[in-house]
Protein backbone atom coordinates (compact mmCIF):
# COMPACT_ATOMS: atom_id res chain seq x y z
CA UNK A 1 141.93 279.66 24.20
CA UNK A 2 139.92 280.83 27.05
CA UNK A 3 140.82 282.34 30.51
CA UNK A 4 139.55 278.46 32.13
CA UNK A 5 143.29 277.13 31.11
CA UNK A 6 146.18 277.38 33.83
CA UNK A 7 149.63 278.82 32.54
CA UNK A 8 151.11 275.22 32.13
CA UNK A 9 147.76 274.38 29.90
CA UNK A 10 148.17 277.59 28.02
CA UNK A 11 151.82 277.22 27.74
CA UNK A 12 151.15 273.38 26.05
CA UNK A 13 148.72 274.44 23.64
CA UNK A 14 151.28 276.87 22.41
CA UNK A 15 153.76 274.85 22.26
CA UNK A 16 151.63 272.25 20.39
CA UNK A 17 149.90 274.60 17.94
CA UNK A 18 153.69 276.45 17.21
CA UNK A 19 155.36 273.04 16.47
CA UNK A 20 152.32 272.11 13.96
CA UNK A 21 152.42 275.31 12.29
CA UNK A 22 156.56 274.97 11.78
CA UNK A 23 155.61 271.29 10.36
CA UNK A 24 153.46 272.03 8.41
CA UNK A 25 154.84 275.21 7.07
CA UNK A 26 158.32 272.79 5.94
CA UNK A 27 156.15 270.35 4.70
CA UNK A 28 153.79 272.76 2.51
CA UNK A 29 155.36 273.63 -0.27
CA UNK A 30 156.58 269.55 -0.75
CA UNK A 31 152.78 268.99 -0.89
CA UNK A 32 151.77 271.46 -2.99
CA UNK A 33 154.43 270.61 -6.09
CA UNK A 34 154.09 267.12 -5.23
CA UNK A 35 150.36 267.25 -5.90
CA UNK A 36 150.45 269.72 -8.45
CA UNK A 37 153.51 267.41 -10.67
CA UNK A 38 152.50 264.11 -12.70
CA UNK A 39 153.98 262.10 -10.22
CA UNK A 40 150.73 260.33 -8.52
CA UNK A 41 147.50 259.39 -10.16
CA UNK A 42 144.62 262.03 -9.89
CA UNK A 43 143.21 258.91 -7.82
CA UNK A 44 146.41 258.62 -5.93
CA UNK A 45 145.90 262.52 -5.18
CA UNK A 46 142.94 262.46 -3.78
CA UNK A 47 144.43 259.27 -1.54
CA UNK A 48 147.17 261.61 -0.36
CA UNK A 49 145.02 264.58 0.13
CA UNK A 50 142.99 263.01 2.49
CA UNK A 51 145.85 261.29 4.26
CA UNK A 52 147.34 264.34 5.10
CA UNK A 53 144.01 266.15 6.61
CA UNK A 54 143.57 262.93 8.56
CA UNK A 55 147.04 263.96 9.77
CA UNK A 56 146.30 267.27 10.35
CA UNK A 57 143.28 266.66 12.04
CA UNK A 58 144.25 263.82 14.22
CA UNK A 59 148.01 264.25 14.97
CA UNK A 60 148.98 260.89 13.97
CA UNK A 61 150.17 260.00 10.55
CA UNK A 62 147.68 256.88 9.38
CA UNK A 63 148.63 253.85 8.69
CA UNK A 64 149.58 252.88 4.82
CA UNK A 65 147.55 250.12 3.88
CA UNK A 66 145.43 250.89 0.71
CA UNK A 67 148.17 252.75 -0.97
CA UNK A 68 148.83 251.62 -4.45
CA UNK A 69 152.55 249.93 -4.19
CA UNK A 70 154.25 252.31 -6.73
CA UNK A 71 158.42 252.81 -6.98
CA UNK A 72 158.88 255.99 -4.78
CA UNK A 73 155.94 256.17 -3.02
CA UNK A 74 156.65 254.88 0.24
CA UNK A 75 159.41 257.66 0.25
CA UNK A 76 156.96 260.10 -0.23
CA UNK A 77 154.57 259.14 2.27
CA UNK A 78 156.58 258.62 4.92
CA UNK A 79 158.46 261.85 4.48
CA UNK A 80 158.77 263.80 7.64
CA UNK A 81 159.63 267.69 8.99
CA UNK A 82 161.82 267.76 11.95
């Protein structure tokens, strides 16, 4: 992180980069199967893939627009860790 951060910088950073890790740690192993079943289109995978580094990258979930309008799939998209 760097010694230039004050404790209450240092302390926020932590805090940020622990609750992303616990996310994304809970949300994993949904990912994984979810991408590895028969469930979405190899097309549809590649979608989601990119959704969720966009997510991961940015800290904000993007929006849902191109999405193809499946049964189910706005319940997995939207899905969300504590």
């Amino acid at each position: 992180m760097g010694d230039h951060l004050s404790p209450e910088e240092r302390v926020g950073k932590l805090d940020e980069a622990i609750r992303l890790g616990y996310s994304y740690g809970l949300t994993y192993p949904f990912i994984d199967d979810l991408l590895d079943s028969e469930v979405l289109t190899d097309a549809e995978k590649k979608q989601y893939s990119r959704l969720i580094r966009s997510t991961l990258i940015t800290g904000s979930v993007p929006d849902l627009k191109s999405w193809t309008n499946q049964p189910g799939t706005n319940s997995i998209y939207s899905f969300r860790a504590p």
